[in-house]
C-alpha atoms as a PDB file:
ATOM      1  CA  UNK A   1      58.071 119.883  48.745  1.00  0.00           C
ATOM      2  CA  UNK A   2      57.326 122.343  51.528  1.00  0.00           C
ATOM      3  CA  UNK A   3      60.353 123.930  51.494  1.00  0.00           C
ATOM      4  CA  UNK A   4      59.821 124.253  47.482  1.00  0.00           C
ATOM      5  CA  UNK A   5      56.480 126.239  48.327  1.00  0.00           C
ATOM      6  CA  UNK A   6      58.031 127.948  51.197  1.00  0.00           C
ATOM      7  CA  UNK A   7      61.062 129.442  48.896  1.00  0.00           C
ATOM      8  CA  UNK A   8      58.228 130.231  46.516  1.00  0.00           C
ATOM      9  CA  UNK A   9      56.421 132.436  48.663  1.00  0.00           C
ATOM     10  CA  UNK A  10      59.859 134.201  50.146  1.00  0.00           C
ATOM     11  CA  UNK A  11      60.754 135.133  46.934  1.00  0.00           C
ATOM     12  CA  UNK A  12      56.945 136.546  46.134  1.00  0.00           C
ATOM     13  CA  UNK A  13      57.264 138.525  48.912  1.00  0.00           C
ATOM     14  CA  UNK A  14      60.839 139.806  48.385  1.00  0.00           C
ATOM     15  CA  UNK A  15      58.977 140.770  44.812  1.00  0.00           C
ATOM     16  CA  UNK A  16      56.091 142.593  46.577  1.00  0.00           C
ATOM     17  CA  UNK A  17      57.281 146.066  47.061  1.00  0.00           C
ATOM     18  CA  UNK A  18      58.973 147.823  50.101  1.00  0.00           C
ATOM     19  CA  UNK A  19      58.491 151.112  52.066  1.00  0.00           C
ATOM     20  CA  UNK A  20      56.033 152.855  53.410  1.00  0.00           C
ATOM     21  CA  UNK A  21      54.562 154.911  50.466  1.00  0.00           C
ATOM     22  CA  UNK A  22      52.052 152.160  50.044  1.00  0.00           C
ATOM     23  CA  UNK A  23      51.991 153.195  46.121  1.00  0.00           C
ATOM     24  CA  UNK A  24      53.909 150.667  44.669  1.00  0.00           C
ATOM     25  CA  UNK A  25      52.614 149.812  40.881  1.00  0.00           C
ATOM     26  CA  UNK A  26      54.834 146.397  40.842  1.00  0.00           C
ATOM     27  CA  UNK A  27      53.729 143.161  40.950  1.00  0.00           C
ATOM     28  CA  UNK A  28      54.728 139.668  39.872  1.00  0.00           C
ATOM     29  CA  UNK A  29      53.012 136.266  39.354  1.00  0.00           C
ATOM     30  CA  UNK A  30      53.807 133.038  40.796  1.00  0.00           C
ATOM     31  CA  UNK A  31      52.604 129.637  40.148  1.00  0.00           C
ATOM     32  CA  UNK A  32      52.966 126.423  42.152  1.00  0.00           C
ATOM     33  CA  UNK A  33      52.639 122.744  41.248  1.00  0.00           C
ATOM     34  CA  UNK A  34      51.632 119.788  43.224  1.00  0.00           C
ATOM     35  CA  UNK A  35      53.864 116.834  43.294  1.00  0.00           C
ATOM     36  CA  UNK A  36      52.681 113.194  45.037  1.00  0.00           C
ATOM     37  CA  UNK A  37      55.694 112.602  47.727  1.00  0.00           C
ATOM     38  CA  UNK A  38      58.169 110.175  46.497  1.00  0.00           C
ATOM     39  CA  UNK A  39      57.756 106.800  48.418  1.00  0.00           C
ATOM     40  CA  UNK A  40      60.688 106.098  50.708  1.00  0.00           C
ATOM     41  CA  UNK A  41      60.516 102.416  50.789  1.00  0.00           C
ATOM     42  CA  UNK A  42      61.148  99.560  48.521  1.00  0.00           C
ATOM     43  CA  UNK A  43      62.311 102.159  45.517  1.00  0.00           C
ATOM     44  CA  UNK A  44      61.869 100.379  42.594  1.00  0.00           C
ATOM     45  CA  UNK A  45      64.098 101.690  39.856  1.00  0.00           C
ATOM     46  CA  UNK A  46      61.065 103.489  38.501  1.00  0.00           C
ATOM     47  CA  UNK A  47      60.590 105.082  41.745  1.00  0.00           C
ATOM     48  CA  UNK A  48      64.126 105.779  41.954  1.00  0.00           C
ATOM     49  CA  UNK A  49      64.252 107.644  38.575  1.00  0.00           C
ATOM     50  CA  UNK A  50      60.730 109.404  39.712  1.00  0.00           C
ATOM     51  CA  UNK A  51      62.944 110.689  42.795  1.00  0.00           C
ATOM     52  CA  UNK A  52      65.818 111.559  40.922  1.00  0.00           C
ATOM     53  CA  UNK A  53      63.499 114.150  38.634  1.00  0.00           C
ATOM     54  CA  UNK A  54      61.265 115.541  41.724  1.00  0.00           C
ATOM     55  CA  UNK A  55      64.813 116.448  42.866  1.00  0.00           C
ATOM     56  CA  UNK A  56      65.934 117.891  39.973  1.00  0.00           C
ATOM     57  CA  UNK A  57      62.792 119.949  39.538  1.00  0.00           C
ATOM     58  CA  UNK A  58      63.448 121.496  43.037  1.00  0.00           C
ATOM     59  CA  UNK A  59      67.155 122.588  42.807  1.00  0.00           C
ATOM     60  CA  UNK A  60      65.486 123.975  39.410  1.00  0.00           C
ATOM     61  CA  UNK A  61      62.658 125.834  41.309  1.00  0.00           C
ATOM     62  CA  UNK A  62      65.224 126.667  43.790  1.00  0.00           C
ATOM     63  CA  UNK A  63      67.908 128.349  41.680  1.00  0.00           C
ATOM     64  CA  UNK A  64      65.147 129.904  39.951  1.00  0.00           C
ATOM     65  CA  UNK A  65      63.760 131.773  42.856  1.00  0.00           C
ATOM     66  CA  UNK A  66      66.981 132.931  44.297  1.00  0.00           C
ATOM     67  CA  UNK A  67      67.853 134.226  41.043  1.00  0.00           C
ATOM     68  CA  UNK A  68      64.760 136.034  41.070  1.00  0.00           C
ATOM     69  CA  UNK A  69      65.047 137.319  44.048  1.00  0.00           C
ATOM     70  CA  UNK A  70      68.547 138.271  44.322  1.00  0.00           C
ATOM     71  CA  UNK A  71      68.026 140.604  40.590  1.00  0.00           C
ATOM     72  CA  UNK A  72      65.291 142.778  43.203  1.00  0.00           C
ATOM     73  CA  UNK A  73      67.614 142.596  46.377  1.00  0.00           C
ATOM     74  CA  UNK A  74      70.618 144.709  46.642  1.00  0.00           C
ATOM     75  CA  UNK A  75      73.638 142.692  48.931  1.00  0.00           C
ATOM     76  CA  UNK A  76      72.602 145.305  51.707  1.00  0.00           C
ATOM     77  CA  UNK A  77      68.579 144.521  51.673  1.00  0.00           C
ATOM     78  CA  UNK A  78      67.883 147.711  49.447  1.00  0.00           C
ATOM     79  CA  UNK A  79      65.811 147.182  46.900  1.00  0.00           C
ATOM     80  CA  UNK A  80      67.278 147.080  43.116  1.00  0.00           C
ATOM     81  CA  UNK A  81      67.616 150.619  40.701  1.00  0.00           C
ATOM     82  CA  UNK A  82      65.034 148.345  38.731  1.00  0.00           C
ATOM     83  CA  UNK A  83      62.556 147.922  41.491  1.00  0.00           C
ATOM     84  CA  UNK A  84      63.100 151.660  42.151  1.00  0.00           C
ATOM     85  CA  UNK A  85      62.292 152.619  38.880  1.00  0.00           C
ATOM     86  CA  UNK A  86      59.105 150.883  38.300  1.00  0.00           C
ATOM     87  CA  UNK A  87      58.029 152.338  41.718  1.00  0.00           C
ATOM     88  CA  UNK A  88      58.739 155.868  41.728  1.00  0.00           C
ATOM     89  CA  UNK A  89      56.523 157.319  39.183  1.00  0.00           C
ATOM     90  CA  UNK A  90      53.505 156.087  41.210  1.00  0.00           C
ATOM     91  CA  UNK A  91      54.524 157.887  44.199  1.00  0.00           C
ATOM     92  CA  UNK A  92      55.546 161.066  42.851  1.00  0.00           C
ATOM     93  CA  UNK A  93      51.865 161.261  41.107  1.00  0.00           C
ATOM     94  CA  UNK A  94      50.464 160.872  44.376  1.00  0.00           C
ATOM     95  CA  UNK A  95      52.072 163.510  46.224  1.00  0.00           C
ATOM     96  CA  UNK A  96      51.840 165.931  43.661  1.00  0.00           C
ATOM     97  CA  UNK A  97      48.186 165.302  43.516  1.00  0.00           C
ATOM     98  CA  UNK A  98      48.192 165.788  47.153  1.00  0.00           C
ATOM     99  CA  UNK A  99      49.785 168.732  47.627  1.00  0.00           C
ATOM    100  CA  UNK A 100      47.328 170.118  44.689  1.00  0.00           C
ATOM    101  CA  UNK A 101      44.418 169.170  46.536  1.00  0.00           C
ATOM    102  CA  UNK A 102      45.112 169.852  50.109  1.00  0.00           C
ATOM    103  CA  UNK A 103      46.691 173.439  48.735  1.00  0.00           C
ATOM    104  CA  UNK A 104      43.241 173.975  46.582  1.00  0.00           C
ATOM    105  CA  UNK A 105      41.278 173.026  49.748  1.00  0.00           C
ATOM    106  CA  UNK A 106      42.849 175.325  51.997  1.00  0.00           C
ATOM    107  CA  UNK A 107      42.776 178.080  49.797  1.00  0.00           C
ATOM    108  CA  UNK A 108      38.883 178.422  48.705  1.00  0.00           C
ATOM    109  CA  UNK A 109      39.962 176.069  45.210  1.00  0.00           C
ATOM    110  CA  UNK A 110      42.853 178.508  44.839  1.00  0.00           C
ATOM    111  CA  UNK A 111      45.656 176.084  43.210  1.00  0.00           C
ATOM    112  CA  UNK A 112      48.908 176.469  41.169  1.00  0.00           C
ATOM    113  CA  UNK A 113      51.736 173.935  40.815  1.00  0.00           C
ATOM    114  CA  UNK A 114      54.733 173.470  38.796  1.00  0.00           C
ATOM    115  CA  UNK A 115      56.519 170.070  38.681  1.00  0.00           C
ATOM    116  CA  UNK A 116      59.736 168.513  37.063  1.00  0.00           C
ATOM    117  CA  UNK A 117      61.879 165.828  37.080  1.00  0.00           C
ATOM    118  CA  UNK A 118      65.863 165.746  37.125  1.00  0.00           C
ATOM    119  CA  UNK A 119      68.331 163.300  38.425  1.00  0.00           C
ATOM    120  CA  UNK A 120      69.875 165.448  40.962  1.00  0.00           C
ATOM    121  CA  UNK A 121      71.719 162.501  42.673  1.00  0.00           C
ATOM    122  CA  UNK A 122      72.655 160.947  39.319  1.00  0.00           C
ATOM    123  CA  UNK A 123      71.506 157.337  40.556  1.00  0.00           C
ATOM    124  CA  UNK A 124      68.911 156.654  37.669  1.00  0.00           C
ATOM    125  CA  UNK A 125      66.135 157.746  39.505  1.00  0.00           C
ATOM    126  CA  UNK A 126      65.072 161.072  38.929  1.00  0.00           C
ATOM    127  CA  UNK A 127      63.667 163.350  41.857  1.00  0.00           C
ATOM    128  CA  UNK A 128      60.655 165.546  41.875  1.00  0.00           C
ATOM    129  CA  UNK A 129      60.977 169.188  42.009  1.00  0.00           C
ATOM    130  CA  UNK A 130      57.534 170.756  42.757  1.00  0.00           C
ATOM    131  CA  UNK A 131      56.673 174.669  43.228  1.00  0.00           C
ATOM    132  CA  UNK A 132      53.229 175.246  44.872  1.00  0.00           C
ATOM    133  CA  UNK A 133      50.847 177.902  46.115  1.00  0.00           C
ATOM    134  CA  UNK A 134      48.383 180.192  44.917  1.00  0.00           C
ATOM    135  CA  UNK A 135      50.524 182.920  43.265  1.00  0.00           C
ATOM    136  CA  UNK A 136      54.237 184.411  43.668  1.00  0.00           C
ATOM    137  CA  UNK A 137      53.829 185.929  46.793  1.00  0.00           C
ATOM    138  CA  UNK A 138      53.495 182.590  48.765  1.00  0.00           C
ATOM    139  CA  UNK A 139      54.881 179.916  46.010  1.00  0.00           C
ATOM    140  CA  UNK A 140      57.570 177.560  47.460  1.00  0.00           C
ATOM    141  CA  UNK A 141      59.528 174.837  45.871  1.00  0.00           C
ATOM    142  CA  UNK A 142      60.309 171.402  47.609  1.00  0.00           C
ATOM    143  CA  UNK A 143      62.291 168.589  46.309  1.00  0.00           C
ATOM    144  CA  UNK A 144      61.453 165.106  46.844  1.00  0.00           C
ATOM    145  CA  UNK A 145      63.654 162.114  46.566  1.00  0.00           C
ATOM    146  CA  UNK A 146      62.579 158.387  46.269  1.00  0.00           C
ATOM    147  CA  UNK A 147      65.290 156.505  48.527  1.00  0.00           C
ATOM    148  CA  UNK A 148      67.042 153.172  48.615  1.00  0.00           C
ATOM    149  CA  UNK A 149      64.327 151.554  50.637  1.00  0.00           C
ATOM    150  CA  UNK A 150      61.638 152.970  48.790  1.00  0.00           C
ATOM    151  CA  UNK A 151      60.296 155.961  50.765  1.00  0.00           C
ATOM    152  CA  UNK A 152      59.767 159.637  49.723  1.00  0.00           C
ATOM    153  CA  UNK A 153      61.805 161.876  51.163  1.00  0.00           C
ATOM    154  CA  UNK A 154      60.979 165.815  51.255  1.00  0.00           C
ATOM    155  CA  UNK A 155      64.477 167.431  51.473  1.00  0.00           C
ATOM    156  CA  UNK A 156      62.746 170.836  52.311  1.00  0.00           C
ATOM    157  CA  UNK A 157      62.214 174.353  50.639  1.00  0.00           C
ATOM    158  CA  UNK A 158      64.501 175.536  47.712  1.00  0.00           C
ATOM    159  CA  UNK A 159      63.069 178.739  46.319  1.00  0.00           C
ATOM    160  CA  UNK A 160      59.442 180.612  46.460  1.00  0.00           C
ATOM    161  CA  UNK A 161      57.837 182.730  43.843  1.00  0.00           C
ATOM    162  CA  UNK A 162      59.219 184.751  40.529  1.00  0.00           C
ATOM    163  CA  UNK A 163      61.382 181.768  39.795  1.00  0.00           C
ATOM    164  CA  UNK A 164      61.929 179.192  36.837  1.00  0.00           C
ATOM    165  CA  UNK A 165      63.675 175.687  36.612  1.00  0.00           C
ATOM    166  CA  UNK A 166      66.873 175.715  34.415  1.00  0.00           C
ATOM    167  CA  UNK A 167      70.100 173.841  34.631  1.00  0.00           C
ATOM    168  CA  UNK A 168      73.472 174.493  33.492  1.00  0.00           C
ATOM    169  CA  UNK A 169      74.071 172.864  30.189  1.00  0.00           C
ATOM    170  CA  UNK A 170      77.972 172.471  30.817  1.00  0.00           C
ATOM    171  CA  UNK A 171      77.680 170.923  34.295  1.00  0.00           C
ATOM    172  CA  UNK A 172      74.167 169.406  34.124  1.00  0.00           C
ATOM    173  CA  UNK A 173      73.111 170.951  37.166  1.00  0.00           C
ATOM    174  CA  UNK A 174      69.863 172.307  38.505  1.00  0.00           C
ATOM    175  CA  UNK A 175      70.147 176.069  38.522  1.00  0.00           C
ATOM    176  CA  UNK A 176      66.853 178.870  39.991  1.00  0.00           C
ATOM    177  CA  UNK A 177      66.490 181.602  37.941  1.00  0.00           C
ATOM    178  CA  UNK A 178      65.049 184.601  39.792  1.00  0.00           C
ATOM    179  CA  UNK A 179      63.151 187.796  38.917  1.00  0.00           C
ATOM    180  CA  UNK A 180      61.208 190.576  39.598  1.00  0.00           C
ATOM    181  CA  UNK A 181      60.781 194.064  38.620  1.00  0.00           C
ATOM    182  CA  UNK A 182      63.913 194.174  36.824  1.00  0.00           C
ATOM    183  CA  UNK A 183      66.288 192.579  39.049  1.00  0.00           C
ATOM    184  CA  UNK A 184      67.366 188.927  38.776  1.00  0.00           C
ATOM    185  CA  UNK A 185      69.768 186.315  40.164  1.00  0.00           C
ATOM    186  CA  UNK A 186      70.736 182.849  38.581  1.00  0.00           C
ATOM    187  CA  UNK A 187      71.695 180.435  41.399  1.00  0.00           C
ATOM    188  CA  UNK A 188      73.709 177.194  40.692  1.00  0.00           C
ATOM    189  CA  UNK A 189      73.205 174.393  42.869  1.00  0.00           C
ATOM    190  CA  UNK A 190      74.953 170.777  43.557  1.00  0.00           C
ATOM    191  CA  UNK A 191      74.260 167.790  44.843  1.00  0.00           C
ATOM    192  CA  UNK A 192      76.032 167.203  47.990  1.00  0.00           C
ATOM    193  CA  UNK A 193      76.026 164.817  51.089  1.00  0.00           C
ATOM    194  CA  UNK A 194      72.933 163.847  50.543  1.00  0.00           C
ATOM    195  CA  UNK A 195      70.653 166.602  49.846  1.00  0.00           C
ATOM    196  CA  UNK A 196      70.810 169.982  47.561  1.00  0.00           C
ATOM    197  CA  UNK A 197      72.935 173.339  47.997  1.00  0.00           C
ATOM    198  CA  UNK A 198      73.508 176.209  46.331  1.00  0.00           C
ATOM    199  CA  UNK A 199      76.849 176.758  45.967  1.00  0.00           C
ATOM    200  CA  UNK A 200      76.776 179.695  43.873  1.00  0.00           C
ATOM    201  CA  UNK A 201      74.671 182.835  41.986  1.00  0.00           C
ATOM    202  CA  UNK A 202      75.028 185.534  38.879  1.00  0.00           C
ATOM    203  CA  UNK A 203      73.199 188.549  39.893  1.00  0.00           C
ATOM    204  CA  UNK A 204      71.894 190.968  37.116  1.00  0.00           C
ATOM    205  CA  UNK A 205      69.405 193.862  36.510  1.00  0.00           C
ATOM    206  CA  UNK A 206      67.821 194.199  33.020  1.00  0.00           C
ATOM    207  CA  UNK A 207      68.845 197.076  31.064  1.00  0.00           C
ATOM    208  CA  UNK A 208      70.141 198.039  27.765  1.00  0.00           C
ATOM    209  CA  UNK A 209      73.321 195.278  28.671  1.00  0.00           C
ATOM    210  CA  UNK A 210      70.743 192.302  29.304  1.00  0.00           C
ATOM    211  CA  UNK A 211      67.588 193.256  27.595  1.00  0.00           C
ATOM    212  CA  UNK A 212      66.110 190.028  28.895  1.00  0.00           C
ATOM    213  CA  UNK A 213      66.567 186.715  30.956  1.00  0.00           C
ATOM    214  CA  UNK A 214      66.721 184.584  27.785  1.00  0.00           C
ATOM    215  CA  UNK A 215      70.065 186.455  26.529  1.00  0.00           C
ATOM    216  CA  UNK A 216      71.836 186.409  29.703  1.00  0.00           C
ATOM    217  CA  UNK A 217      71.233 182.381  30.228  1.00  0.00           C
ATOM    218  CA  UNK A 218      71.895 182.105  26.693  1.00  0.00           C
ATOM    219  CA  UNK A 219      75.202 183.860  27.817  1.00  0.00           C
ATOM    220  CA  UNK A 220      75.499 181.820  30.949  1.00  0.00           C
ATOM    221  CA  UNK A 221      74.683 178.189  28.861  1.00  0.00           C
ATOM    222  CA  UNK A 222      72.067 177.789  30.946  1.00  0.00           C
ATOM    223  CA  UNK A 223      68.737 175.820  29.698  1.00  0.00           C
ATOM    224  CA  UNK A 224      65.112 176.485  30.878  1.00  0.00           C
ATOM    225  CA  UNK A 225      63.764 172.861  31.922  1.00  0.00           C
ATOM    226  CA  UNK A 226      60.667 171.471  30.497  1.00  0.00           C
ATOM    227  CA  UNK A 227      57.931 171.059  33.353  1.00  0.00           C
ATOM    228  CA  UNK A 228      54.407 170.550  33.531  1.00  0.00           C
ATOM    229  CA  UNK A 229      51.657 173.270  35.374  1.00  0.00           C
ATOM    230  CA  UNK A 230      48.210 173.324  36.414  1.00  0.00           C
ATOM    231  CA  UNK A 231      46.054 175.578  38.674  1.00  0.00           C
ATOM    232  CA  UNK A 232      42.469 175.774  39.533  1.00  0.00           C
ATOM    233  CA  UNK A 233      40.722 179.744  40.487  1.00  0.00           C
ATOM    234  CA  UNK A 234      37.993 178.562  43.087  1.00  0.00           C
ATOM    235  CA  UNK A 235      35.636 175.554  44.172  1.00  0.00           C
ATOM    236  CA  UNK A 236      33.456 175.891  40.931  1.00  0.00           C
ATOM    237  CA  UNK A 237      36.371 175.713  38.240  1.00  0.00           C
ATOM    238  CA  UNK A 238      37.974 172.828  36.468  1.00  0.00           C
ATOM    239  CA  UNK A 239      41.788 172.506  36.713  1.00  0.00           C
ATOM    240  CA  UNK A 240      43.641 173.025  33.962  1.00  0.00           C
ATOM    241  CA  UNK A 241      47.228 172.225  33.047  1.00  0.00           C
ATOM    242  CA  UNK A 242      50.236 173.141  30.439  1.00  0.00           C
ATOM    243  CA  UNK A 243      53.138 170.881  29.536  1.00  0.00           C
ATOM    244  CA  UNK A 244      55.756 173.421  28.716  1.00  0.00           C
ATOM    245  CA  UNK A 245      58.499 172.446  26.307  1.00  0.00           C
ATOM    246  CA  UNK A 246      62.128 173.355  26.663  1.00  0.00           C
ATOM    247  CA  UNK A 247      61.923 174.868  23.382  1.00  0.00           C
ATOM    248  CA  UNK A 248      59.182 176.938  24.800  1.00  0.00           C
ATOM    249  CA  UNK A 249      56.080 175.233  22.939  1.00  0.00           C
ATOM    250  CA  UNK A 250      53.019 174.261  25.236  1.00  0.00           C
ATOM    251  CA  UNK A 251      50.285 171.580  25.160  1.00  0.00           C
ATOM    252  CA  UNK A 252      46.997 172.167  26.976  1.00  0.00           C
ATOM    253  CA  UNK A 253      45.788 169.417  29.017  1.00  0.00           C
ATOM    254  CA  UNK A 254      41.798 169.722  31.145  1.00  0.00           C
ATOM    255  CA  UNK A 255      42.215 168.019  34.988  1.00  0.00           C
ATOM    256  CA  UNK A 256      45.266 167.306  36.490  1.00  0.00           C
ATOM    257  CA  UNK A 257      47.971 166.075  34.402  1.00  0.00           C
ATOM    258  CA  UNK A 258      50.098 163.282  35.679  1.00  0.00           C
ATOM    259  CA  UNK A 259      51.330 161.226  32.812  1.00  0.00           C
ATOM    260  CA  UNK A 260      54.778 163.380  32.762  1.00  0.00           C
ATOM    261  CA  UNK A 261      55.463 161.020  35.678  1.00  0.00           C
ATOM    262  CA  UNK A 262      56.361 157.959  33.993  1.00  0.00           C
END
């Protein structure tokens, strides 16, 4: 019976979440019963069948728990795609909260982010592209990925200010569209070994040829990405955000808005 209870709790803990983001949303439920021990001597045939059923009930428990367990354990100790997926969108609210905060507190309540969410690595989890700063002079954009063992990983700085997410409709790439004052750049990146890299760009000036950014991605089938923004102007004002539609509609949202994350 104690190694019933004892294979009960492994597989609870295999269940409870891994890593080191401490944000895990998962949880499961156990239950246990209590069974009187079986008495060893003189078995009567009623004691015999009452055996016979106890034993049953624990290669039942048993199976049960390794089956559990093994659908949240990956061969290799990682946890499952599964596991991963109920976890991420916790963490990713998190640290976008906290880079809105600690950028608004350094900064006199100066804030401005802009998040999204692609599937860079195409594993089923998708990672978190986040510009932030106070305006374009000192924006920067990170990408985050959430890992096989359940920790966020910051694969650096991709891009800074005058820039918008997009991907290449053909390809299904991330692409950076750049501009200012005229001049622009679309840059086409890939996922490779692990990380993010450009690996090529379409430079272009607007004039009577390109009389916007619109027509030339049009020309380039490439798609704006639908994101979600919010800033803040100083320690007295509320933070607002914008959910901005690929198709270039908005909603309005008062605080921070998170729910995109899910």
């Amino acid at each position: 019976m104690k190694r019933i209870i004892a294979l009960t709790c492994f597989a609870s803990l295999l269940l409870a979440g891994c890593g080191k983001t401490g944000n895990s949303s998962s949880s499961s439920e156990s239950g246990s019963t209590t069974t009187e021990p079986v008495s060893t001597t003189a078995a009567s045939a009623e004691d015999t069948t009452a055996a016979e059923i106890t034993t049953t009930e624990a290669a039942s428990t048993t199976d049960e728990s390794k089956t559990e367990a093994d659908t949240t354990k990956e061969p290799d100790g990682m946890v499952s795609a599964g596991g991963r997926m109920d976890m991420y969108p916790a963490v990713y609210q998190a640290e976008v909260k906290r880079v809105f905060d600690e950028t608004a507190a350094e900064n006199n309540g100066m804030a401005s982010i802009e998040y999204a969410l692609r599937d860079l690595d195409v594993d089923g989890i998708p990672e978190l592209i986040l510009k932030y700063g106070t305006c374009e002079a000192d924006f920067r954009i990170h990408i985050y990925r959430f890992d096989e063992e359940c920790e966020l990983q910051d694969l650096g700085v991709f891009g800074g200010g005058h820039t918008s997410f997009c991907y290449d409709e053909n390809t299904g790439d991330f692409v950076l569209l750049w501009g200012h004052m005229g001049s622009a750049s679309i840059m086409y990146n890939v996922w490779e070994n692990g990380t993010l890299k450009q690996t090529d760009h379409y430079d272009f000036t607007l004039d009577e040829q390109n009389p916007s950014y619109d027509a030339v991605l049009e020309e380039k089938g490439i798609k704006r990405m639908e994101f979600v923004g919010a800033y803040t102007i100083d320690s007295n004002s509320g933070i607002k955000s914008y959910f901005q539609h690929g198709d270039g509609t908005s909603e309005e949202f008062d605080g921070l808005y998170l729910d995109y994350i899910c």
